[in-house]
N, C-alpha and C. Protein backbone atom coordinates (compact mmCIF):
# COMPACT_ATOMS: atom_id res chain seq x y z
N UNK A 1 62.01 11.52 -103.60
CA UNK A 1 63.31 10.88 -103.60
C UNK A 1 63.26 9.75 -102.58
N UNK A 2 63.72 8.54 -103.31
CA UNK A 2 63.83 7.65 -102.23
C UNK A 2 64.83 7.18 -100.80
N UNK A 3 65.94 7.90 -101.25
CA UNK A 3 66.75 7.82 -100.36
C UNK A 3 68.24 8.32 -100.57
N UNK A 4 69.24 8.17 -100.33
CA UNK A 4 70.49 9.19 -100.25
C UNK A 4 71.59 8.39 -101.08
N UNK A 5 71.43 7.00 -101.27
CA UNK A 5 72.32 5.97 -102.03
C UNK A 5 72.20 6.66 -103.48
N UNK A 6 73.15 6.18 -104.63
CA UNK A 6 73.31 6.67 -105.52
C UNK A 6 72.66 6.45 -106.77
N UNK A 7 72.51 4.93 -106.31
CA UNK A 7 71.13 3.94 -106.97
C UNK A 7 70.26 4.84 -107.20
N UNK A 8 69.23 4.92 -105.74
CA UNK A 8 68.26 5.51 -105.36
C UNK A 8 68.00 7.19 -105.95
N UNK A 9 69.22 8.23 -106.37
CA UNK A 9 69.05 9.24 -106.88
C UNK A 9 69.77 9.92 -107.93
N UNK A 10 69.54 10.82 -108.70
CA UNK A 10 70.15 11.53 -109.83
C UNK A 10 71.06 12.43 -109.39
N UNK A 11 71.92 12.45 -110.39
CA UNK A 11 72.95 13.21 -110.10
C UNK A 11 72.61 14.71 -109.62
N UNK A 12 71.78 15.42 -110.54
CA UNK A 12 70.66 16.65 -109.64
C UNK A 12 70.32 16.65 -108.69
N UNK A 13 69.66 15.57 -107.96
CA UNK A 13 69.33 15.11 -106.37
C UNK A 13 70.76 15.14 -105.50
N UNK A 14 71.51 14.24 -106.15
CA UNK A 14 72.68 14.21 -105.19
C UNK A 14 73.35 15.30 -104.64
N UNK A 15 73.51 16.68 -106.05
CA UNK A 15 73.89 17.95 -105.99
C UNK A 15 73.32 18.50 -105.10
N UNK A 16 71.81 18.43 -105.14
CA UNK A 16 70.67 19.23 -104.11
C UNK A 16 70.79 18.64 -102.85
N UNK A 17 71.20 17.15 -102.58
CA UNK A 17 71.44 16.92 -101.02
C UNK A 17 73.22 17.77 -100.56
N UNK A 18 74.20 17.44 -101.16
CA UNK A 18 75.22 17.81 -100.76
C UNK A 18 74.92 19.75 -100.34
N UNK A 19 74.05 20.17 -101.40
CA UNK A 19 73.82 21.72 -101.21
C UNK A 19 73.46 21.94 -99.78
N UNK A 20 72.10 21.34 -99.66
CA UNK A 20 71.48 21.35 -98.17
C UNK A 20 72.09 21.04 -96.90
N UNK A 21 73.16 19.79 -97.20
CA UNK A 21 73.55 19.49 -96.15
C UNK A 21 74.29 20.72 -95.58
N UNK A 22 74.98 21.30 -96.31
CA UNK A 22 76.16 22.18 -95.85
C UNK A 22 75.69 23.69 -96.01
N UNK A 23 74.42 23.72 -96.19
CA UNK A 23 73.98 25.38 -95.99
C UNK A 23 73.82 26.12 -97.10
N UNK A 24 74.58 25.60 -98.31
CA UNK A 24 74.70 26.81 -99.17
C UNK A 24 76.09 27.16 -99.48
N UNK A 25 77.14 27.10 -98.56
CA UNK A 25 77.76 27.30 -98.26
C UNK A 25 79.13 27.15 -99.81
N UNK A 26 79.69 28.54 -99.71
CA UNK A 26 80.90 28.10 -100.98
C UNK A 26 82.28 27.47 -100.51
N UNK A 27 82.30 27.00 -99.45
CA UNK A 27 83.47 26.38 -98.53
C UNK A 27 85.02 27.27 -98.34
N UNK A 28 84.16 28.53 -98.65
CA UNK A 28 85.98 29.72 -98.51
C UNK A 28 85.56 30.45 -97.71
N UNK A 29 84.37 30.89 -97.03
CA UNK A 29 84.28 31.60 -95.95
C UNK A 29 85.29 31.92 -94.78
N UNK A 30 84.95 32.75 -94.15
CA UNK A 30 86.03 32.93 -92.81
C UNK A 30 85.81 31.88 -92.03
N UNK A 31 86.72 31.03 -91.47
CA UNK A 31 86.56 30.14 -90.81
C UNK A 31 86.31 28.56 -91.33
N UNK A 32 85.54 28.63 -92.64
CA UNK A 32 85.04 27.36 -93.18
C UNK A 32 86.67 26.28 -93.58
N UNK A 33 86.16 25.24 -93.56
CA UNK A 33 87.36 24.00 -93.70
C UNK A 33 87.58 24.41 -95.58
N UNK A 34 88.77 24.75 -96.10
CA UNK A 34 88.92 24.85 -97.68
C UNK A 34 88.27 23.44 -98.12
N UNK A 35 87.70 23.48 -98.99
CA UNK A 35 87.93 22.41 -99.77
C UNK A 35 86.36 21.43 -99.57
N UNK A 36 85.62 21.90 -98.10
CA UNK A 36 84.24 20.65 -97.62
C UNK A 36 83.32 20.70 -99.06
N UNK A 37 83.19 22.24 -99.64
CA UNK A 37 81.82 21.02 -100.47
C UNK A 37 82.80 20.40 -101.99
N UNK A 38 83.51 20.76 -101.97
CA UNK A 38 84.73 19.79 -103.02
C UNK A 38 84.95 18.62 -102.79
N UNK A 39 84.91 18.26 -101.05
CA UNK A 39 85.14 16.94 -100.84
C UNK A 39 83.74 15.96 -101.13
N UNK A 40 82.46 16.39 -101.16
CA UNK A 40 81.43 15.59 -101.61
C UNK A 40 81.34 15.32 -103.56
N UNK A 41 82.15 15.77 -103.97
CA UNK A 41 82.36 15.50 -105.71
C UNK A 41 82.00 14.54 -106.21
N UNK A 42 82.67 13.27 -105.31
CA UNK A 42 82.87 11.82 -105.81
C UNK A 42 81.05 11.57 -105.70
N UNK A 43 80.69 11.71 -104.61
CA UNK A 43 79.12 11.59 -104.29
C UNK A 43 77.89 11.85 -106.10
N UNK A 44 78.50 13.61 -105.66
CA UNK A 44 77.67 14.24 -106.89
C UNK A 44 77.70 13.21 -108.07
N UNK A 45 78.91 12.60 -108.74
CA UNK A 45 79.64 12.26 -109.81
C UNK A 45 78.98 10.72 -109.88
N UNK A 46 78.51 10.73 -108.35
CA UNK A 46 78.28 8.69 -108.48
C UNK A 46 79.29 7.54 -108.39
N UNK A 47 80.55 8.26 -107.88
CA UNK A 47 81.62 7.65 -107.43
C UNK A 47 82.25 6.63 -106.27
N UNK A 48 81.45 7.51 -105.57
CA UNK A 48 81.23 6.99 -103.89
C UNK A 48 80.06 7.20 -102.99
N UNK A 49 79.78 6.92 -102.33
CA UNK A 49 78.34 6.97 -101.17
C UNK A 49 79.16 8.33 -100.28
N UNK A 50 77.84 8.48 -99.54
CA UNK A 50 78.53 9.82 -98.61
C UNK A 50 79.30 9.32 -97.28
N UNK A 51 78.72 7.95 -97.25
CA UNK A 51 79.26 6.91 -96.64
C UNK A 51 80.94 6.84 -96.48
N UNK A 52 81.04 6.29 -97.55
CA UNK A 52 82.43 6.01 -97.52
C UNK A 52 83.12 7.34 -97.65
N UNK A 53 82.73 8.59 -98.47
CA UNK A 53 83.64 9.69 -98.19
C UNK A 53 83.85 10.16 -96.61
N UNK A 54 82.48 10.30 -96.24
CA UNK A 54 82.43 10.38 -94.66
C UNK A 54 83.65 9.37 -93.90
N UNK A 55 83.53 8.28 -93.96
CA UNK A 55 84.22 7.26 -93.46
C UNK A 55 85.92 7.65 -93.64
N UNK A 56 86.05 7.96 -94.98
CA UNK A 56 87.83 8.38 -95.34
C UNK A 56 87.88 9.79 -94.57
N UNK A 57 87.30 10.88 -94.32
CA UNK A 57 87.50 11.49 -93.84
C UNK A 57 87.61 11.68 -92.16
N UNK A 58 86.93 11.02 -91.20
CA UNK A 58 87.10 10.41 -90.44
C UNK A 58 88.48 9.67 -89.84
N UNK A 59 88.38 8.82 -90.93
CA UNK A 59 89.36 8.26 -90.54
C UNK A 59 90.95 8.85 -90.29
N UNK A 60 91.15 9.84 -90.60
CA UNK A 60 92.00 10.92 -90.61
C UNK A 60 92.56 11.14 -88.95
N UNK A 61 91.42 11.06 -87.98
CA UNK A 61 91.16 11.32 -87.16
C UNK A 61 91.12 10.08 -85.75
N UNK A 62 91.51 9.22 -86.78
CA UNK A 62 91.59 7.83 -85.75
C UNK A 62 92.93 7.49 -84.97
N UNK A 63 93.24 7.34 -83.75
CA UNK A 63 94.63 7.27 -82.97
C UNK A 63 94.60 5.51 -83.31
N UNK A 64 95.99 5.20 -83.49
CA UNK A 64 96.19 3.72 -83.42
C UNK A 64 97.67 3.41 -84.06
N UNK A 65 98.12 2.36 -83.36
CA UNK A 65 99.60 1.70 -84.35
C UNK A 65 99.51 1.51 -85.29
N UNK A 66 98.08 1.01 -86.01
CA UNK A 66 98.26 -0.30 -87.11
C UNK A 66 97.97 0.58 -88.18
N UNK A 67 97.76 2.14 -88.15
CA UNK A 67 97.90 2.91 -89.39
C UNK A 67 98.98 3.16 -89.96
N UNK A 68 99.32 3.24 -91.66
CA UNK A 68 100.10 3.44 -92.06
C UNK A 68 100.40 5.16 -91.65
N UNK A 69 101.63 5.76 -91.56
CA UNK A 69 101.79 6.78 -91.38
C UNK A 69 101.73 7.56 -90.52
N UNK A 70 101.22 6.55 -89.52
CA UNK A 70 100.77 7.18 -88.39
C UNK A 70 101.81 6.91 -87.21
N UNK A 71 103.29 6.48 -87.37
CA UNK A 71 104.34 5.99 -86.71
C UNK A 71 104.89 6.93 -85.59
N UNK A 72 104.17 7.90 -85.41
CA UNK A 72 104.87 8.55 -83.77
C UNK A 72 104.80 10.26 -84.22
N UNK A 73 104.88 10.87 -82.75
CA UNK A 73 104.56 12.20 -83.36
C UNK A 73 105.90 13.12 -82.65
N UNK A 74 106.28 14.22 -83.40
CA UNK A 74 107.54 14.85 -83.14
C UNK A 74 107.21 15.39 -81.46
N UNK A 75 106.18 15.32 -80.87
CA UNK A 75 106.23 16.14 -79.78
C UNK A 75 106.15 15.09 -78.47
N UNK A 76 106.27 13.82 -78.85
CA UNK A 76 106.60 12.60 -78.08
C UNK A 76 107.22 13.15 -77.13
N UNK A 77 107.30 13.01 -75.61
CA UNK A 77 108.10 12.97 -74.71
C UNK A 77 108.91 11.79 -74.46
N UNK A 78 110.18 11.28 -74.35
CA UNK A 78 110.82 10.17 -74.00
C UNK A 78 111.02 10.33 -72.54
């Protein structure tokens, strides 16, 4: 395999990297995040790079004004 882009591999490959990355793992375990190997789909499917899913997920996680939605939080002290 040449590399992790979508170009570069088959949808079988892509399946077999998302598998590895995450262990095996059926993402309902005790403790596991619902939903992680569901969120690599778009990947498997050839939709998106792991890149950019990585990146949207992330971004979840970014503090700043200039996000939509992100307008102040109920536990603000004034």
């Amino acid at each position: 395999m040449a590399g992790y882009l979508i170009a570069d591999t088959t949808r079988e490959e892509r399946a077999q990297i998302v598998a590895d990355s995450l262990g095996h793992i059926e993402a309902n375990c005790d403790g596991c995040m619902p939903g992680l190997a569901e969120m690599y789909q778009d990947y498997i499917d050839g939709r998106k790079e792991l890149r950019e899913i990585n990146m949207e997920f992330n971004a979840r996680y970014v503090k700043g004004d200039d996000m939509p939605g992100r307008e102040g939080c109920a536990y603000t002290q004034y």
